[in-house]
C-alpha atoms as a PDB file:
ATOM      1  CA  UNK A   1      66.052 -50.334  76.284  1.00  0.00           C
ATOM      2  CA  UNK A   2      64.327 -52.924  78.417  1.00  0.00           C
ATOM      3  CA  UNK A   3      60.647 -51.248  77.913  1.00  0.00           C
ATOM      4  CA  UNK A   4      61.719 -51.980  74.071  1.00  0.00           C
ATOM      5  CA  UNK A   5      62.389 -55.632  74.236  1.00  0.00           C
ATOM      6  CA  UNK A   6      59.119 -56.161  76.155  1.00  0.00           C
ATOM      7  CA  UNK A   7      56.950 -54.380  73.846  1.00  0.00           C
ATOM      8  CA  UNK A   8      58.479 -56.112  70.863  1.00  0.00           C
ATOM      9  CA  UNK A   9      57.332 -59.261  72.811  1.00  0.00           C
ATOM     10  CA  UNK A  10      53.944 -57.733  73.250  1.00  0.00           C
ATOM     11  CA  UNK A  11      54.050 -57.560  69.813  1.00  0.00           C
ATOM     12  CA  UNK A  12      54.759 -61.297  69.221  1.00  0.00           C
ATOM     13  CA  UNK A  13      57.942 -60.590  68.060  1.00  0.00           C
ATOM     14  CA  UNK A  14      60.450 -63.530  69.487  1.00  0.00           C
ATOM     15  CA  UNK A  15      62.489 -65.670  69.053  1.00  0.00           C
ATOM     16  CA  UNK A  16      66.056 -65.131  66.413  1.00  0.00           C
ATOM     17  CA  UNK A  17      64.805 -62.126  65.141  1.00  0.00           C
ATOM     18  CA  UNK A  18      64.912 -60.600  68.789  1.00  0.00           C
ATOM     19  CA  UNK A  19      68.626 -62.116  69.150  1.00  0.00           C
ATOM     20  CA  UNK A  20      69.346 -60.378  66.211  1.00  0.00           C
ATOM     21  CA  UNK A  21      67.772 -57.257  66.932  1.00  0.00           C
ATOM     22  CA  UNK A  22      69.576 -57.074  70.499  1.00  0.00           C
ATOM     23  CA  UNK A  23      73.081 -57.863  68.605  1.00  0.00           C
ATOM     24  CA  UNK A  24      72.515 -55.359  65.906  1.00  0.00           C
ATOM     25  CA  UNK A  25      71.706 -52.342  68.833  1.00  0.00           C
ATOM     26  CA  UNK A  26      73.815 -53.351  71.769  1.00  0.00           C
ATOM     27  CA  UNK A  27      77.356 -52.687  72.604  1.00  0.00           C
ATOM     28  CA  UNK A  28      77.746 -50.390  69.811  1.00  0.00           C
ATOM     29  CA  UNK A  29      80.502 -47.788  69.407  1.00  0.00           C
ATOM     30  CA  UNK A  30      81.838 -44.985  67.774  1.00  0.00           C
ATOM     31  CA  UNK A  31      84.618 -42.393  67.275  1.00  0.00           C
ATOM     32  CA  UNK A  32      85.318 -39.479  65.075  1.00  0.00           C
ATOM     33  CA  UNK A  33      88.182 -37.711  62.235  1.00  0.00           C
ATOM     34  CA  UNK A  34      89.193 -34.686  62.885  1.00  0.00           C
ATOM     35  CA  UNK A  35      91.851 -33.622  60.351  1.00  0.00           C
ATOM     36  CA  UNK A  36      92.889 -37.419  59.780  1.00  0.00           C
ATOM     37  CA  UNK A  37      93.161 -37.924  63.615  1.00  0.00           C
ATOM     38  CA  UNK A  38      90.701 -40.481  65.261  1.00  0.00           C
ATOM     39  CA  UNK A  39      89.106 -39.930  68.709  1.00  0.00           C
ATOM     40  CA  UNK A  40      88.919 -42.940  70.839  1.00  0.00           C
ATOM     41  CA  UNK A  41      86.110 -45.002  70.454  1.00  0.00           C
ATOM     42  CA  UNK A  42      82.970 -44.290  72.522  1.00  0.00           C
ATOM     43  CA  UNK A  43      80.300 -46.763  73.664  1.00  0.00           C
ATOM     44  CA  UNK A  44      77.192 -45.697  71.558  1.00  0.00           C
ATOM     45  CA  UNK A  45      73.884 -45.862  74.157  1.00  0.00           C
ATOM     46  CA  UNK A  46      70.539 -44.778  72.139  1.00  0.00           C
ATOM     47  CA  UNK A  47      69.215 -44.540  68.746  1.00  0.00           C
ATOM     48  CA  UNK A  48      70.092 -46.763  65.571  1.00  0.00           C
ATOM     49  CA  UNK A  49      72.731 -46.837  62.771  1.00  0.00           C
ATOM     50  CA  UNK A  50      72.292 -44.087  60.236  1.00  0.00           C
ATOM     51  CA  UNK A  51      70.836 -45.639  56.963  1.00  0.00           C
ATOM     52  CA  UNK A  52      69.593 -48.735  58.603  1.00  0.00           C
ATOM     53  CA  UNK A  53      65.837 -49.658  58.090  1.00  0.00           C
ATOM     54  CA  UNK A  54      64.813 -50.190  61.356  1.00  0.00           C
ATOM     55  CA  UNK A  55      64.841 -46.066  62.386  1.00  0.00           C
ATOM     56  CA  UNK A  56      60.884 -46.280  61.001  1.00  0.00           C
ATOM     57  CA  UNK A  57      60.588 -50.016  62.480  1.00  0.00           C
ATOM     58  CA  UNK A  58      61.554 -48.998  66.291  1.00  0.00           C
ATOM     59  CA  UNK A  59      59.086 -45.814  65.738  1.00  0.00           C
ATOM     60  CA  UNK A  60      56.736 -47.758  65.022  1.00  0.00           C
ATOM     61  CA  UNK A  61      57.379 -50.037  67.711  1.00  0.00           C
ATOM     62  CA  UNK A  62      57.325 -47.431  70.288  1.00  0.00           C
ATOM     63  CA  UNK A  63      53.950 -45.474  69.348  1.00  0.00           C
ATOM     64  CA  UNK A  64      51.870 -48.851  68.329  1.00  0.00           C
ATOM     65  CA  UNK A  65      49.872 -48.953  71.752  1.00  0.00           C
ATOM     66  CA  UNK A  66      49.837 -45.190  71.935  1.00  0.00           C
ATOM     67  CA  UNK A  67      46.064 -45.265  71.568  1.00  0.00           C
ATOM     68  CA  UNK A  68      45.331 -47.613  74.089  1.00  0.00           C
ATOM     69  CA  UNK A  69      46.377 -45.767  76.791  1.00  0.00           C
ATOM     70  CA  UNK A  70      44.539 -42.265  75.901  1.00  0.00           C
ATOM     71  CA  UNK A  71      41.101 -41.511  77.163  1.00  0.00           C
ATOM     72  CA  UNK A  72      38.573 -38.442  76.022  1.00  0.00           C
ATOM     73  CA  UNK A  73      40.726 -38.190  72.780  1.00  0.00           C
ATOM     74  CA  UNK A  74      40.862 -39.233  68.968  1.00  0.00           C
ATOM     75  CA  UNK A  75      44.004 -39.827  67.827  1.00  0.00           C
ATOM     76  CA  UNK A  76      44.804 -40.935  64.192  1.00  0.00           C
ATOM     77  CA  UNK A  77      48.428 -42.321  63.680  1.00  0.00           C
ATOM     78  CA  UNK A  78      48.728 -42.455  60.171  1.00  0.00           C
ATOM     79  CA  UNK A  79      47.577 -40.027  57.871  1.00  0.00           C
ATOM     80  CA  UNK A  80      45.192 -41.177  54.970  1.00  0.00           C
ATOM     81  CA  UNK A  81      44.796 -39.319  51.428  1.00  0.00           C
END
């Protein structure tokens, strides 16, 4: 996730609210029921807590600069009405 945290800085986002972004997506874990028996927990590496609002935030994130790198080609990233 290091390409993350540096475009985030790109992005002029610093400071706490990158503290608290690394806390809420590092050194996460999970396990799993299976007829009332748990698994043992796992070490969760990639994506980000179901429900949570930042699924759209780190997708946007990710494909803000997509444009700057393309040549010969139009691309429109959000759809208008």
């Amino acid at each position: 996730m290091p390409y993350y945290w540096k475009k985030l800085e790109t992005m002029g986002v610093k400071g706490n609210i990158t503290k608290w972004l690394r806390s809420f997506l590092t050194d996460r874990q999970q396990q799993v029921a299976v007829n009332g028996v748990l698994s043992q927990m796992a070490p969760v590496k990639s994506g980000v807590p179901q429900a949570s609002v930042l699924g759209p935030f780190r997708f946007h994130v990710m494909i803000n600069d997509i444009d700057s790198s393309t040549i010969h080609s139009k691309i429109t990233c959000f759809a208008g009405v």
